[in-house]
PDB file of N, CA and C in Angstrom:
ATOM      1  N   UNK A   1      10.229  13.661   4.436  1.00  0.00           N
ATOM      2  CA  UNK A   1      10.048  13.268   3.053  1.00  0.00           C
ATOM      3  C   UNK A   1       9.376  11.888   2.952  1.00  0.00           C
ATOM      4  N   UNK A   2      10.031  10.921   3.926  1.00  0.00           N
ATOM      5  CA  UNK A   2       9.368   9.868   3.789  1.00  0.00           C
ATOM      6  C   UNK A   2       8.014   9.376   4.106  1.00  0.00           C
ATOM      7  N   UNK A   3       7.455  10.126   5.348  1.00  0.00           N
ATOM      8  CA  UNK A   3       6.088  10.234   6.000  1.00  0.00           C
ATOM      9  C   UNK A   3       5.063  10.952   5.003  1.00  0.00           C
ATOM     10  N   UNK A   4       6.329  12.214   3.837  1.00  0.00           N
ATOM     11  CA  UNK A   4       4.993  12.655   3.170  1.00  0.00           C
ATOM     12  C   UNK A   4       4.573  11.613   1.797  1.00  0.00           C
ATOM     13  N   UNK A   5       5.449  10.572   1.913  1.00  0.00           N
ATOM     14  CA  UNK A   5       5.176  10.077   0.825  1.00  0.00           C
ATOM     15  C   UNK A   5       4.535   8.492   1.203  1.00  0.00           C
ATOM     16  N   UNK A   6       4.899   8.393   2.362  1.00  0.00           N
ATOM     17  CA  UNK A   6       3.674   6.927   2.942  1.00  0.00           C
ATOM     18  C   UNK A   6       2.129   7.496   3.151  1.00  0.00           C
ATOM     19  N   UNK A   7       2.370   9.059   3.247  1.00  0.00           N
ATOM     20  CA  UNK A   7       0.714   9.528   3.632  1.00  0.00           C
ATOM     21  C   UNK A   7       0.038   9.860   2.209  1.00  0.00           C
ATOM     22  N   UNK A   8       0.911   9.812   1.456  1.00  0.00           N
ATOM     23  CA  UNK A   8       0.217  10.050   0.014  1.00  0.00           C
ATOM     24  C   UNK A   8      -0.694   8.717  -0.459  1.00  0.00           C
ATOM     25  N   UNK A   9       0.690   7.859  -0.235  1.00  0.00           N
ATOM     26  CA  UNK A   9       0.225   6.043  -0.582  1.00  0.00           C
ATOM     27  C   UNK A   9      -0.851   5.705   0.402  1.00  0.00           C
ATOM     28  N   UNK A  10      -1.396   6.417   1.726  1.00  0.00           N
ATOM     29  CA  UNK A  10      -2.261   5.531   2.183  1.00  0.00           C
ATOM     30  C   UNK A  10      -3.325   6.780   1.925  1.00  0.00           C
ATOM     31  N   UNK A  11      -3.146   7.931   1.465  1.00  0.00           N
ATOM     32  CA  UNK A  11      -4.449   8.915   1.185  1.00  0.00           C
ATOM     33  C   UNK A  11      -5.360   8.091  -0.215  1.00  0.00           C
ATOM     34  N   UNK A  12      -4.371   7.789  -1.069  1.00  0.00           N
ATOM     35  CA  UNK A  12      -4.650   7.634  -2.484  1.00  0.00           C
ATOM     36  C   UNK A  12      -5.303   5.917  -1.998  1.00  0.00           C
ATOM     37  N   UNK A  13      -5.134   5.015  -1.138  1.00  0.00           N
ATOM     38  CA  UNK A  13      -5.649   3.563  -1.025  1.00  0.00           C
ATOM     39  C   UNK A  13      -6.986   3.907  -0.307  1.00  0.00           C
ATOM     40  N   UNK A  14      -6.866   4.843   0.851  1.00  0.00           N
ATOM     41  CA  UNK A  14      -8.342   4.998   1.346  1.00  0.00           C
ATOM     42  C   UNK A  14      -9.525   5.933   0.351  1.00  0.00           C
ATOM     43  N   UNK A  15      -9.418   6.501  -0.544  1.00  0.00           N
ATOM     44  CA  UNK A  15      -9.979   6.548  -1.577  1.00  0.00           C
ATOM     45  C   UNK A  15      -9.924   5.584  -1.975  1.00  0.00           C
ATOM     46  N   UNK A  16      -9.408   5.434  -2.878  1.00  0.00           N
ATOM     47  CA  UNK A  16      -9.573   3.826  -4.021  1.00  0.00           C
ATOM     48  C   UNK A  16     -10.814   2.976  -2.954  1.00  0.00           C
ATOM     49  N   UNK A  17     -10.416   2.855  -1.979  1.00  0.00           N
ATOM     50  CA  UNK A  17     -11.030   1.527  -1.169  1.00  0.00           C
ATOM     51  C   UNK A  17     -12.746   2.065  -0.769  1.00  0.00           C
ATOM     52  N   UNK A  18     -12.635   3.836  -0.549  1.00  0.00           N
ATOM     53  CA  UNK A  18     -14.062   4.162  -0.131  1.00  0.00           C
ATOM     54  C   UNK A  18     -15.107   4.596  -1.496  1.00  0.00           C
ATOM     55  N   UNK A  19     -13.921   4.558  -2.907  1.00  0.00           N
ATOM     56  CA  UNK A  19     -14.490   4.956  -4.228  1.00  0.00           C
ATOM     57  C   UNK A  19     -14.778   3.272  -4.569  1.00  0.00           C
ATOM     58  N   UNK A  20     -14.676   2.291  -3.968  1.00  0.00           N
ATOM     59  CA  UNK A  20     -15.286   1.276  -4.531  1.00  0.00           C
ATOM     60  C   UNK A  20     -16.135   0.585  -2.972  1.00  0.00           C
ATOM     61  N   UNK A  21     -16.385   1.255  -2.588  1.00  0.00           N
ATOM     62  CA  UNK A  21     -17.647   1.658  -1.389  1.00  0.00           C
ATOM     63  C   UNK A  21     -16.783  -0.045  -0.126  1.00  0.00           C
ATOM     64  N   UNK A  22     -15.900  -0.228  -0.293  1.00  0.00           N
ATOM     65  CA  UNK A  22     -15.010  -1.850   0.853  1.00  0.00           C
ATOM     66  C   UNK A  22     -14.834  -1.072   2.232  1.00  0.00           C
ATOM     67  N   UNK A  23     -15.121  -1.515   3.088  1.00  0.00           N
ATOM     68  CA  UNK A  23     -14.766  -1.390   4.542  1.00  0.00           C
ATOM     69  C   UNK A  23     -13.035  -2.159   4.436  1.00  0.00           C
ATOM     70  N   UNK A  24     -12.417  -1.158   5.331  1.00  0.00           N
ATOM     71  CA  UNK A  24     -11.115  -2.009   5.633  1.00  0.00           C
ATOM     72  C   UNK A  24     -10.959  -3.427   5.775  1.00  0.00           C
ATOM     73  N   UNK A  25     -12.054  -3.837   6.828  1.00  0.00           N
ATOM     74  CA  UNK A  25     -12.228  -5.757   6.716  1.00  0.00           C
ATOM     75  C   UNK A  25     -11.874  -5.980   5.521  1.00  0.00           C
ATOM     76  N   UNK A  26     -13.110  -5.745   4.300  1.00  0.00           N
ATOM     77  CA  UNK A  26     -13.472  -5.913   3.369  1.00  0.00           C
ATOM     78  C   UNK A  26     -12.341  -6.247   2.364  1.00  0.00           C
ATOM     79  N   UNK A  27     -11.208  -5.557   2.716  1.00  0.00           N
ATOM     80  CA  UNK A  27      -9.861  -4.923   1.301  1.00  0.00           C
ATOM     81  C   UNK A  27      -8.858  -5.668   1.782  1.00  0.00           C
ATOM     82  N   UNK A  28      -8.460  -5.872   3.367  1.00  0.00           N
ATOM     83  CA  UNK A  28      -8.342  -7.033   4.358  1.00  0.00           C
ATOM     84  C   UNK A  28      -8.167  -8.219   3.611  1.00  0.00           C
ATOM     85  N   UNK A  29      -9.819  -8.700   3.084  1.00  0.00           N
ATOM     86  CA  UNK A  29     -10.031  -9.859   3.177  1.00  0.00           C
ATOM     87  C   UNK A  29      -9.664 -10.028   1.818  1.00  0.00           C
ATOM     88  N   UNK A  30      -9.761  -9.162   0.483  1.00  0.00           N
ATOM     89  CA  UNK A  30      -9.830  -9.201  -0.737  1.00  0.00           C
ATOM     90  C   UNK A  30      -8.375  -9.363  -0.974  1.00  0.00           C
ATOM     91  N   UNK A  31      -7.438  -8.978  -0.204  1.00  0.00           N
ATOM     92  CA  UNK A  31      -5.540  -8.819  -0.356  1.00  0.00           C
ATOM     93  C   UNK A  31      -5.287  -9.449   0.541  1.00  0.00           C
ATOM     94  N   UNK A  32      -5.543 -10.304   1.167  1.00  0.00           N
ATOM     95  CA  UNK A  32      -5.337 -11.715   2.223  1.00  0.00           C
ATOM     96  C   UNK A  32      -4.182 -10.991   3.065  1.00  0.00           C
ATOM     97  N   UNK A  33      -4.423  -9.646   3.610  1.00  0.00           N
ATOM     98  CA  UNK A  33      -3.648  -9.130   4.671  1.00  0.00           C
ATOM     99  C   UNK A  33      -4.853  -9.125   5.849  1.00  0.00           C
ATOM    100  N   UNK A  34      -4.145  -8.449   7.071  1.00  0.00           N
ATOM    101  CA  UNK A  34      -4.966  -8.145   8.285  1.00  0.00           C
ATOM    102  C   UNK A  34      -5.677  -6.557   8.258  1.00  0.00           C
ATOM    103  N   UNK A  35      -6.721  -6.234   8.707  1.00  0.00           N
ATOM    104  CA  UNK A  35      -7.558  -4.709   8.868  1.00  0.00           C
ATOM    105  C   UNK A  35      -6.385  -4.168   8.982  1.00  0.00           C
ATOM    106  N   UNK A  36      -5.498  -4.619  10.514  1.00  0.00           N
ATOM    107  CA  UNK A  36      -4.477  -3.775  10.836  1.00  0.00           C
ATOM    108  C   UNK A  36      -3.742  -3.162  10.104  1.00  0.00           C
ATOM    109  N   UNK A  37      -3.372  -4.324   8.809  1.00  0.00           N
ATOM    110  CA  UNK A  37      -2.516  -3.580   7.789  1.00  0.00           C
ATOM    111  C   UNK A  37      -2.826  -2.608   6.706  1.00  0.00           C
ATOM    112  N   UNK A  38      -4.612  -2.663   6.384  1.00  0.00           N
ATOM    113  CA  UNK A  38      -4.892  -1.787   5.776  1.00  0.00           C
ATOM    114  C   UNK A  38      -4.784  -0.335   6.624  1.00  0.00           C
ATOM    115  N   UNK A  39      -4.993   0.056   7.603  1.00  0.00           N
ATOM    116  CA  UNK A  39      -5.146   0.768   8.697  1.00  0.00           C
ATOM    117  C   UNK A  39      -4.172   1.413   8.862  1.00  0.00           C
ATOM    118  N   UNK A  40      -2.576   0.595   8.827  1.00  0.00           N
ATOM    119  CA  UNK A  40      -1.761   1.590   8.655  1.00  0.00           C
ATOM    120  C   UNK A  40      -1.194   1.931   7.742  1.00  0.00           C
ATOM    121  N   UNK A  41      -1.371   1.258   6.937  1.00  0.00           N
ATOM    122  CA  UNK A  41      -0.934   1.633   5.262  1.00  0.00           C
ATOM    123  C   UNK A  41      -1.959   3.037   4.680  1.00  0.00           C
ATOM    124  N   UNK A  42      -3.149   2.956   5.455  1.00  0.00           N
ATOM    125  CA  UNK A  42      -4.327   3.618   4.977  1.00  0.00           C
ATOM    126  C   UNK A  42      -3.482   5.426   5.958  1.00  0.00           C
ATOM    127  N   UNK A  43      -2.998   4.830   7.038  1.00  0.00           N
ATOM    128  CA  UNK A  43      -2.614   5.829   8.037  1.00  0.00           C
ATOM    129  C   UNK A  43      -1.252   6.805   7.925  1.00  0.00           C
ATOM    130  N   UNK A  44      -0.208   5.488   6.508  1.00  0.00           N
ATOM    131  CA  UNK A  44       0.624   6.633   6.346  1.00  0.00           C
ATOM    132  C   UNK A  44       1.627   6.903   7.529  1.00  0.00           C
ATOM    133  N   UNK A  45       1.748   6.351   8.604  1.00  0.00           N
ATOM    134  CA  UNK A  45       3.056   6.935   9.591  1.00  0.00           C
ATOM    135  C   UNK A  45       4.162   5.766   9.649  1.00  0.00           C
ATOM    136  N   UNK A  46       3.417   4.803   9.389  1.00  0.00           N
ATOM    137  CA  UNK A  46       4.767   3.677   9.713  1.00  0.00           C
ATOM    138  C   UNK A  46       5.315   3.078   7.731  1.00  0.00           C
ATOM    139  N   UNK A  47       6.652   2.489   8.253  1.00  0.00           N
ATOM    140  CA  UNK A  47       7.138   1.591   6.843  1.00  0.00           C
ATOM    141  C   UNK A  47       6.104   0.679   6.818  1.00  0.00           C
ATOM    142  N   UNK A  48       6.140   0.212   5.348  1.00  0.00           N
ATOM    143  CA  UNK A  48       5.201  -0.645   4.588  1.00  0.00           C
ATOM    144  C   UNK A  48       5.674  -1.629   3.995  1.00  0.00           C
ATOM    145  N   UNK A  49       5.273  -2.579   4.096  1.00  0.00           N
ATOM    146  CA  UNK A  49       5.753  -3.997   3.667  1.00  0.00           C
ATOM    147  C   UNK A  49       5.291  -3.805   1.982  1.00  0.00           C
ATOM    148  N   UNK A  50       6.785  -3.975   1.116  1.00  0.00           N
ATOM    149  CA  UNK A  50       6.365  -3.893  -0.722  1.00  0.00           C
ATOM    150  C   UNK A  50       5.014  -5.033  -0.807  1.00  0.00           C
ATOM    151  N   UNK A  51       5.523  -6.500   0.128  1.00  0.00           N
ATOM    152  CA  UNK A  51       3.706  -6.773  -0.449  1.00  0.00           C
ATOM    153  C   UNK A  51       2.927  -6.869  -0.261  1.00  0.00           C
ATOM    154  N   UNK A  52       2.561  -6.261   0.862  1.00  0.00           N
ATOM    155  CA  UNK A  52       1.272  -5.538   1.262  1.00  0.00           C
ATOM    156  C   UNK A  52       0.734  -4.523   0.265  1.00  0.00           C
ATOM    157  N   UNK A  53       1.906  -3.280  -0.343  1.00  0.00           N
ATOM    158  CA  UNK A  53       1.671  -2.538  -1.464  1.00  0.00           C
ATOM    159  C   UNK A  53       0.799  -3.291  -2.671  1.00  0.00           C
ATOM    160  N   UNK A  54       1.680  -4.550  -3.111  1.00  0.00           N
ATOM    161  CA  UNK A  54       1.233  -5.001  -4.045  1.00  0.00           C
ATOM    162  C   UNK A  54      -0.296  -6.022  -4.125  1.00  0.00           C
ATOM    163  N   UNK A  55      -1.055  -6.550  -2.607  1.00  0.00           N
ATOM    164  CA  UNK A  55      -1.646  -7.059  -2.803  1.00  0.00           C
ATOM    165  C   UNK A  55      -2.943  -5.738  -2.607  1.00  0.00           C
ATOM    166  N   UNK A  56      -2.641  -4.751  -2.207  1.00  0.00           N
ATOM    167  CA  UNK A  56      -3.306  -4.032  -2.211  1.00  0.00           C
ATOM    168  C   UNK A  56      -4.016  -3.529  -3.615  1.00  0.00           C
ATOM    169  N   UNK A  57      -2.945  -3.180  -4.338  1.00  0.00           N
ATOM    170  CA  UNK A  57      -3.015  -2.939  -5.120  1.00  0.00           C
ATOM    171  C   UNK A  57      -3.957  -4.024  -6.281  1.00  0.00           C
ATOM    172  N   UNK A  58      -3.987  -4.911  -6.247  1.00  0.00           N
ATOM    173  CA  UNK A  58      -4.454  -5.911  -6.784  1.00  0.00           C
ATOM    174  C   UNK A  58      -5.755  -6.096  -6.101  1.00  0.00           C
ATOM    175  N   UNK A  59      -5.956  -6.326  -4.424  1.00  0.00           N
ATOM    176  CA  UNK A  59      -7.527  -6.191  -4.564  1.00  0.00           C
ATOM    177  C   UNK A  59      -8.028  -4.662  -5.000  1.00  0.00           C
ATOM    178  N   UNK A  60      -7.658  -3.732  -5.144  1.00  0.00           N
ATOM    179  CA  UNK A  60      -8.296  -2.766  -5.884  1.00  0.00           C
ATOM    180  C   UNK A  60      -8.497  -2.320  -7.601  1.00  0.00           C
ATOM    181  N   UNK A  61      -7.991  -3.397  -7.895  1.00  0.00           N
ATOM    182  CA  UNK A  61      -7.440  -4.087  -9.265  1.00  0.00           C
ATOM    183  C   UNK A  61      -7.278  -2.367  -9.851  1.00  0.00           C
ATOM    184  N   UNK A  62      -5.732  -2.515  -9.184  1.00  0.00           N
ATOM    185  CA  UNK A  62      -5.291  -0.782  -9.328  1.00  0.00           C
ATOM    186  C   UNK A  62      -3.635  -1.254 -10.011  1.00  0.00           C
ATOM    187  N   UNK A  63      -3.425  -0.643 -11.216  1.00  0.00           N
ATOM    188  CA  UNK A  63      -1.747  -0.624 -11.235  1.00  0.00           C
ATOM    189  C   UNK A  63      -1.079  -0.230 -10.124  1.00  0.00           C
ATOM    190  N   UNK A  64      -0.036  -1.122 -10.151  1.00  0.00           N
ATOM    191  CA  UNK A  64       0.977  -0.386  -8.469  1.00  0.00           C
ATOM    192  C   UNK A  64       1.330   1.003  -8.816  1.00  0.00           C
ATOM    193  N   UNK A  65       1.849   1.218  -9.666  1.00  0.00           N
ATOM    194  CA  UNK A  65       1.924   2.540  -9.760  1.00  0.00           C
ATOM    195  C   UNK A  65       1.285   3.634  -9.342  1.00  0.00           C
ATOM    196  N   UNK A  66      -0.177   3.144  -9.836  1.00  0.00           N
ATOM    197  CA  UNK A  66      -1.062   4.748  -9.794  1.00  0.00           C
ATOM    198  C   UNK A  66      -1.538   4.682  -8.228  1.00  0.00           C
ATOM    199  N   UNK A  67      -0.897   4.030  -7.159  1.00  0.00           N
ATOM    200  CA  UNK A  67      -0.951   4.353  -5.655  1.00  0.00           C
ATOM    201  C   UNK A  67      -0.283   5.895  -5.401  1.00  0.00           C
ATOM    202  N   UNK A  68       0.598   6.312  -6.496  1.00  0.00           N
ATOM    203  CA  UNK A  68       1.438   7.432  -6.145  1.00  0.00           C
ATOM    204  C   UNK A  68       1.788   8.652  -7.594  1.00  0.00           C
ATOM    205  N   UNK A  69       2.240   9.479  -7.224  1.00  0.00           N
ATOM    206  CA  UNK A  69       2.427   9.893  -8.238  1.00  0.00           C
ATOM    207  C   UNK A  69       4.204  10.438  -8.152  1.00  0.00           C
ATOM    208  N   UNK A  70       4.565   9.555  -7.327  1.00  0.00           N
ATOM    209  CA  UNK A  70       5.971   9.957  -7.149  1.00  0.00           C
ATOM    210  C   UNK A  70       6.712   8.711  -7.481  1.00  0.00           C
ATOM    211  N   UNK A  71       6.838   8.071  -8.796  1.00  0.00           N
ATOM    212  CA  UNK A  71       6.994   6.638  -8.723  1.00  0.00           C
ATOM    213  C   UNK A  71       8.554   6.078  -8.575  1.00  0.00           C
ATOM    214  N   UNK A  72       9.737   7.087  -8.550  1.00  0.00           N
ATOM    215  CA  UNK A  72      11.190   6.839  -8.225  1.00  0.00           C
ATOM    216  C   UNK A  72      10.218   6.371  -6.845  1.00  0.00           C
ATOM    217  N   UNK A  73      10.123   6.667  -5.750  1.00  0.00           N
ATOM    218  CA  UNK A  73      10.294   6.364  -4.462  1.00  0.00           C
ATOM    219  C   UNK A  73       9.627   5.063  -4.036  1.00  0.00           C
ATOM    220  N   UNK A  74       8.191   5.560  -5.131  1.00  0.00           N
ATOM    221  CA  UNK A  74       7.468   4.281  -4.963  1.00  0.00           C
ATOM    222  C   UNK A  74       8.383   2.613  -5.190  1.00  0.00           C
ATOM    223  N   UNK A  75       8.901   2.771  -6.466  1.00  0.00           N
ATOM    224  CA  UNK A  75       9.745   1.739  -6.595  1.00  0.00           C
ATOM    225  C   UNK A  75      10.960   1.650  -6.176  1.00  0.00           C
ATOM    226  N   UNK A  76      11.522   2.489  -5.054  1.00  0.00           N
ATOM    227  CA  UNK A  76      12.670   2.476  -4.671  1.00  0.00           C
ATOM    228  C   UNK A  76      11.876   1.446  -2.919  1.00  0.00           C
ATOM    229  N   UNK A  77      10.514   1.802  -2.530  1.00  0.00           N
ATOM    230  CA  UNK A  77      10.060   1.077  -1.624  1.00  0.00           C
ATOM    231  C   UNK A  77       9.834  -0.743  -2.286  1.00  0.00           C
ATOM    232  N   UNK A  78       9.602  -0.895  -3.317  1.00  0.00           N
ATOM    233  CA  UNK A  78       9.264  -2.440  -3.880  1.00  0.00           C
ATOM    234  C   UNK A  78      10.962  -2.969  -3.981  1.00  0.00           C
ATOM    235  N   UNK A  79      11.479  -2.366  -4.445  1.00  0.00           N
ATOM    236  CA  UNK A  79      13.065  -2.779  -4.506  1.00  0.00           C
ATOM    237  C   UNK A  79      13.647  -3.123  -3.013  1.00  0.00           C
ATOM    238  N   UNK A  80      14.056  -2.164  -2.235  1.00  0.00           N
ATOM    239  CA  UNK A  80      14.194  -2.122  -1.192  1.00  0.00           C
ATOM    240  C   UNK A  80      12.922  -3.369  -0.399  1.00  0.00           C
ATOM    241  N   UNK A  81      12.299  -3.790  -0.508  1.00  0.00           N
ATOM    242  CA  UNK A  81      11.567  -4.697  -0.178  1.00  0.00           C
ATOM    243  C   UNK A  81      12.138  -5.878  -0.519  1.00  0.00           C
ATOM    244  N   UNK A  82      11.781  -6.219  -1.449  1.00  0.00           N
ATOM    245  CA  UNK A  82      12.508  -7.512  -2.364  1.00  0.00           C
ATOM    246  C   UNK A  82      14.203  -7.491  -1.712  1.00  0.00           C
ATOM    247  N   UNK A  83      15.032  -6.203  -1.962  1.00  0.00           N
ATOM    248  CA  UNK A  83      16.056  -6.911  -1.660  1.00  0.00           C
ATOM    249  C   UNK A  83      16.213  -7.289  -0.243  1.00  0.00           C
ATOM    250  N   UNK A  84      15.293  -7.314   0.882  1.00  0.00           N
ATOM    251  CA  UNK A  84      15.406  -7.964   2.423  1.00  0.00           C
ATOM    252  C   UNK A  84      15.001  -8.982   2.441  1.00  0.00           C
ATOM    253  N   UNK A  85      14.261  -9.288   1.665  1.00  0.00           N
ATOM    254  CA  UNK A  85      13.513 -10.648   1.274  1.00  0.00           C
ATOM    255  C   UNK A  85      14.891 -11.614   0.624  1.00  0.00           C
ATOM    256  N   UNK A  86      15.532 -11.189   0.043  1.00  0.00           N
ATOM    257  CA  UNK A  86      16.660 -11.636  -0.582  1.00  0.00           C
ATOM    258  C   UNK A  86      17.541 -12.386   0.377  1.00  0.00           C
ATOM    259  N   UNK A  87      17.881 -11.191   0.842  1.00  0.00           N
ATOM    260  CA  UNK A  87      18.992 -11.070   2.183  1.00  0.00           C
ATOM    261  C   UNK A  87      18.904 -12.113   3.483  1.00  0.00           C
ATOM    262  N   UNK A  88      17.413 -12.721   3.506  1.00  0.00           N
ATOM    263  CA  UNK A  88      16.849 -13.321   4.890  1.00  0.00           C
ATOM    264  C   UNK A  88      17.252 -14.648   4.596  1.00  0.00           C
TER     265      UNK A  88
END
Protein backbone atom coordinates (compact mmCIF):
# COMPACT_ATOMS: atom_id res chain seq x y z
CA UNK A 1 0.00 0.00 0.00
CA UNK A 2 2.65 2.18 0.89
CA UNK A 3 5.09 1.68 -2.21
CA UNK A 4 1.83 2.08 -4.27
CA UNK A 5 1.36 5.30 -3.00
CA UNK A 6 5.18 6.73 -2.95
CA UNK A 7 5.10 5.47 -6.74
CA UNK A 8 2.11 7.51 -7.45
CA UNK A 9 3.85 10.71 -5.69
CA UNK A 10 6.99 10.21 -7.68
CA UNK A 11 4.94 9.18 -11.13
CA UNK A 12 2.82 12.42 -10.78
CA UNK A 13 6.50 14.74 -9.88
CA UNK A 14 8.31 13.18 -12.91
CA UNK A 15 5.61 14.44 -15.09
CA UNK A 16 5.08 17.75 -13.54
CA UNK A 17 9.00 18.11 -13.82
CA UNK A 18 9.19 16.63 -17.70
CA UNK A 19 5.65 18.75 -18.46
CA UNK A 20 7.67 21.81 -17.56
CA UNK A 21 10.58 20.40 -19.83
CA UNK A 22 13.55 20.61 -15.91
CA UNK A 23 16.13 17.92 -15.86
CA UNK A 24 16.32 16.44 -12.30
CA UNK A 25 19.55 18.80 -11.65
CA UNK A 26 17.35 21.40 -12.72
CA UNK A 27 14.18 20.75 -9.93
CA UNK A 28 17.33 19.84 -7.62
CA UNK A 29 18.43 23.15 -7.90
CA UNK A 30 14.94 25.03 -8.04
CA UNK A 31 13.84 23.06 -4.35
CA UNK A 32 17.41 23.45 -2.88
CA UNK A 33 17.44 19.53 -2.48
CA UNK A 34 20.10 17.05 -4.07
CA UNK A 35 19.38 15.14 -7.90
CA UNK A 36 19.56 12.21 -5.52
CA UNK A 37 16.51 13.29 -3.87
CA UNK A 38 14.59 14.07 -6.81
CA UNK A 39 15.55 10.54 -8.13
CA UNK A 40 14.12 8.83 -5.45
CA UNK A 41 11.20 10.62 -4.75
CA UNK A 42 10.82 10.54 -8.67
CA UNK A 43 11.53 6.50 -8.08
CA UNK A 44 8.86 5.87 -5.54
CA UNK A 45 10.57 2.83 -3.46
CA UNK A 46 12.00 4.48 -0.49
CA UNK A 47 10.24 6.92 2.53
CA UNK A 48 10.24 10.56 1.76
CA UNK A 49 11.22 13.31 3.72
CA UNK A 50 7.54 15.74 4.19
CA UNK A 51 10.08 18.52 3.06
CA UNK A 52 11.42 17.42 0.35
CA UNK A 53 7.51 16.84 -0.63
CA UNK A 54 6.96 20.33 0.04
CA UNK A 55 9.87 22.00 -1.64
CA UNK A 56 9.12 20.06 -4.45
CA UNK A 57 6.15 20.98 -4.69
CA UNK A 58 6.88 24.61 -4.69
CA UNK A 59 9.63 24.48 -7.32
CA UNK A 60 6.91 23.13 -9.52
CA UNK A 61 4.75 25.87 -8.20
CA UNK A 62 2.28 22.83 -7.71
CA UNK A 63 -0.29 22.69 -4.61
CA UNK A 64 1.00 19.88 -2.25
CA UNK A 65 -1.89 18.29 -2.69
CA UNK A 66 -2.32 17.76 -6.34
CA UNK A 67 1.12 15.44 -6.04
CA UNK A 68 -1.62 12.75 -5.25
CA UNK A 69 -4.90 11.97 -5.45
CA UNK A 70 -5.06 10.04 -2.29
CA UNK A 71 -4.75 13.02 0.08
CA UNK A 72 -5.62 11.14 3.76
CA UNK A 73 -2.16 9.45 3.19
CA UNK A 74 -0.62 12.20 1.56
CA UNK A 75 -1.12 14.23 4.71
CA UNK A 76 -0.83 11.53 7.03
CA UNK A 77 3.06 11.52 5.32
CA UNK A 78 3.45 15.68 6.13
CA UNK A 79 2.10 15.01 9.69
CA UNK A 80 4.03 12.11 10.44
CA UNK A 81 6.98 14.21 9.22
CA UNK A 82 6.56 17.23 11.28
CA UNK A 83 5.80 15.16 14.21
CA UNK A 84 9.77 13.60 14.12
CA UNK A 85 10.87 16.86 13.59
CA UNK A 86 9.09 17.64 16.84
CA UNK A 87 10.31 14.73 18.70
CA UNK A 88 14.27 15.38 17.78
Amino acid sequence: MKDTFLSEVGQRVYALRKEQRLSQEQLAERAEISKQTVSVIEGGKRDILASSIVSIAEALDQKLLSLTDDQYKFMKLIIDGFLDLCTK
